[in-house]
Structures are given as structure tokens and as C-alpha cells.
Protein backbone atom coordinates (compact mmCIF):
# COMPACT_ATOMS: atom_id res chain seq x y z
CA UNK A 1 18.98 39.23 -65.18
CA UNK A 2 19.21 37.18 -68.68
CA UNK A 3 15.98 37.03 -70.64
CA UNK A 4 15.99 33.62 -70.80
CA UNK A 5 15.85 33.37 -66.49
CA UNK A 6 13.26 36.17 -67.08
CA UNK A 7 11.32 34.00 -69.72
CA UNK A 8 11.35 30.49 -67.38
CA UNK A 9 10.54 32.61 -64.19
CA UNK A 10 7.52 33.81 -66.50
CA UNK A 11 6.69 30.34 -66.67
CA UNK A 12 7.22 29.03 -63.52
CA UNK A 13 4.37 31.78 -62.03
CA UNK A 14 2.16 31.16 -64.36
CA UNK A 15 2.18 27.58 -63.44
CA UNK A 16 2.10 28.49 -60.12
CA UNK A 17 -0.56 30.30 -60.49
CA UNK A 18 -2.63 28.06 -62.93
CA UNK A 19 -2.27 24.86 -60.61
CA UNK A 20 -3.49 27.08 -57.41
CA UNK A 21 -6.69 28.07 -59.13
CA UNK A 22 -7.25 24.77 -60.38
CA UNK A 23 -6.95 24.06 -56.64
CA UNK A 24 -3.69 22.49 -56.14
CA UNK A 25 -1.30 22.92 -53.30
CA UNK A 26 2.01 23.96 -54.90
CA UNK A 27 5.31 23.63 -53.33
CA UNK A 28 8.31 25.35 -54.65
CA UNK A 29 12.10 23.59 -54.29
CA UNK A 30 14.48 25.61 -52.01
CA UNK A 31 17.39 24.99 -53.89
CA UNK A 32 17.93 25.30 -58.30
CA UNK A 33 19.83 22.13 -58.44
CA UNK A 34 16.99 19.94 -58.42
CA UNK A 35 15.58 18.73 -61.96
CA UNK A 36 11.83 20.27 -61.17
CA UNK A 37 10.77 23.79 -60.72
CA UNK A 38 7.64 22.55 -58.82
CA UNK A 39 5.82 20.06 -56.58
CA UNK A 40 2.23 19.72 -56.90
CA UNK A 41 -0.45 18.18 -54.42
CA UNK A 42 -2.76 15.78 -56.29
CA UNK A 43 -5.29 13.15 -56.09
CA UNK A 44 -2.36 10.65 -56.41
CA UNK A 45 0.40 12.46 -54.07
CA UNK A 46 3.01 14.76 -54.80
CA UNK A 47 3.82 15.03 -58.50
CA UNK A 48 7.30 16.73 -59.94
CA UNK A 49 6.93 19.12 -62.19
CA UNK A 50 9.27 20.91 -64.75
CA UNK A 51 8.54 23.70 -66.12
CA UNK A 52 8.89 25.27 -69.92
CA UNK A 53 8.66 28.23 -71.78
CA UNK A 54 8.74 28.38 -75.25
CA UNK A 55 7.86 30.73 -78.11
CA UNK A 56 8.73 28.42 -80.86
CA UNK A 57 6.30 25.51 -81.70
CA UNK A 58 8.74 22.72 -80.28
CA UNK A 59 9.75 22.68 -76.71
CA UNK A 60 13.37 22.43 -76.26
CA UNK A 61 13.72 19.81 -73.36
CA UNK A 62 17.35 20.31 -72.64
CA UNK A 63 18.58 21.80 -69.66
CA UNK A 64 21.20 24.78 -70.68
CA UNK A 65 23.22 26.60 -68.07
CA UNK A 66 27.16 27.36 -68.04
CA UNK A 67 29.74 27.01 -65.75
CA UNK A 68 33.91 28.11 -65.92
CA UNK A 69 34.14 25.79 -68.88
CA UNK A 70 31.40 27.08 -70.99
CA UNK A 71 27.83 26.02 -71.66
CA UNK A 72 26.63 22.82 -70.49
CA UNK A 73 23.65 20.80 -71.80
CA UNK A 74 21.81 18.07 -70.28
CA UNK A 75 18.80 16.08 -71.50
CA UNK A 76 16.02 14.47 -68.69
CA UNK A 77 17.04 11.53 -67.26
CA UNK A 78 14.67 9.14 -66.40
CA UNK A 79 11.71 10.07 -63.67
CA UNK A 80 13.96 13.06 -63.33
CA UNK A 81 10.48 14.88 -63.24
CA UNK A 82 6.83 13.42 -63.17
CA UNK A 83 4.96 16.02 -65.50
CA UNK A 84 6.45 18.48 -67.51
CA UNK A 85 3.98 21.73 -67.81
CA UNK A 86 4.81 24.12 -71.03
CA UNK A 87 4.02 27.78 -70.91
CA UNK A 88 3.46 29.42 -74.47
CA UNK A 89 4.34 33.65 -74.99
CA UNK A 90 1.22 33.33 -77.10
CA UNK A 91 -0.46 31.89 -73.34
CA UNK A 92 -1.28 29.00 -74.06
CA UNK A 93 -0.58 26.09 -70.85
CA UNK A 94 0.25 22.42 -71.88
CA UNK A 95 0.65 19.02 -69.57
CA UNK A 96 2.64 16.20 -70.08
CA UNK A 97 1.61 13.40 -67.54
CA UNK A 98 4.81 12.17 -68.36
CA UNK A 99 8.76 12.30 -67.88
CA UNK A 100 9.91 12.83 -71.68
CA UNK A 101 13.42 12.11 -70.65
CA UNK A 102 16.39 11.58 -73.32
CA UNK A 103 14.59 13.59 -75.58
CA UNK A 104 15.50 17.14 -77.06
CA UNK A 105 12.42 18.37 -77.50
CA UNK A 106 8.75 17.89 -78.06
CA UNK A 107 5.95 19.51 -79.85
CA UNK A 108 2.81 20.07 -78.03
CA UNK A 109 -0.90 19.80 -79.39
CA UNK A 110 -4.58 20.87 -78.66
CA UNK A 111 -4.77 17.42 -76.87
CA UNK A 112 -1.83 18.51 -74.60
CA UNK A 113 -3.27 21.91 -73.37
CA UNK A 114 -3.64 22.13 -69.63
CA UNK A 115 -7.32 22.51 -69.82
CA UNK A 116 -7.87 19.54 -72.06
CA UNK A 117 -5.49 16.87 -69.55
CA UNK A 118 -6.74 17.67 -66.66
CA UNK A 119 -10.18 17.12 -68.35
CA UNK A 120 -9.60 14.06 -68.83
CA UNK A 121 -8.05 13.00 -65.51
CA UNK A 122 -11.26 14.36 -64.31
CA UNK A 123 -13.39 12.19 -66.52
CA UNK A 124 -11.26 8.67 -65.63
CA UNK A 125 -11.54 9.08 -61.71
């Protein structure tokens, strides 16, 4: 297995994991062609999520895989995915409440951690 598979699998468990203790029902896609690793029970209904990993301080948002020609890269189209959850090396989880489609990449904050959103979801509810 390529690092890189081993790297997003990293992140997709952790996620996994994060949303069920946060109490969450988590549903996983049966097949890879779909543009969201994840579908998550919530207050509002089922949510799309893509999942990240990064070890850089910008999140590459492009979707990299090849095929007989070569490499292929695709950026988000829109509501592709509802939220877009980023798993760290260094452990740290971020949400994006948002589809950041047509973008390369993004750079996530203290405001952005997982902790911190769901915070203040809590709060407006």
C-alpha cells in the first residue's frame, strides 16, 4: 500500500472515530468513487464529509489519483461534499462547515479545530 492511501486511511479513522465519541452515527460509502469518505448523522440530517490529511500547514484540496494515462487531478466541485474534516500528523482535528470547492487548498486555524466548531454549533442551537 502507498503512504499516501496509508496517510488518508489514517485520517479517515480518526474521523471516524472522533465523530462517534462526539456521538454521531457515522456511515461509511461502499464504493471510492464517491467525492466523500464519510456520512455523518446530525442535528440537521445526514452531512457529507471529506476527509484530509495533511502534515504541511495548507491543506491540499485536490483530489490526486492516476489512471493508464498518468496522474489525474481534480478540484471540489460544488456541494460535492458538505464539510470537509482535516486530520493533522501533529493530531490536531479541523471542521469546515463548508464545501470549499474550486479551490486548491486551504489553511486551517485555531477557529477551525474540531473542538472549537462544534462548540459553537452547540452554542447557536
Amino acid at each position: 500500500m502507498r503512504l499516501t492511501q496509508r496517510k488518508g486511511d489514517v485520517a479517515v479513522s480518526q474521523a471516524i472515530s472522533s465523530f462517534t465519541k462526539l456521538g454521531y452515527d457515522v456511515s461509511i460509502p461502499l464504493t471510492e468513487s464517491a467525492h466523500y469518505d464519510l456520512v455523518i448523522d446530525s442535528a440537521e440530517g445526514l452531512k457529507r464529509v471529506q476527509v484530509k490529511y495533511t502534515s504541511k500547514k495548507d491543506v491540499d484540496l485536490r483530489r490526486v489519483h492516476s489512471n493508464s494515462s498518468g496522474y489525474v487531478v481534480k478540484k471540489a466541485q460544488e456541494n460535492a461534499y458538505d464539510w470537509l474534516y482535516v486530520y493533522k500528523e501533529s493530531g490536531e482535528e479541523y471542521l469546515f462547515l463548508v464545501c470549499l470547492f474550486g479551490r486548491r487548498a486551504v489553511r486551517p486555524f485555531d477557529k477551525d479545530l474540531l473542538r472549537n466548531v462544534l462548540k459553537r454549533r452547540e452554542e447557536t442551537e
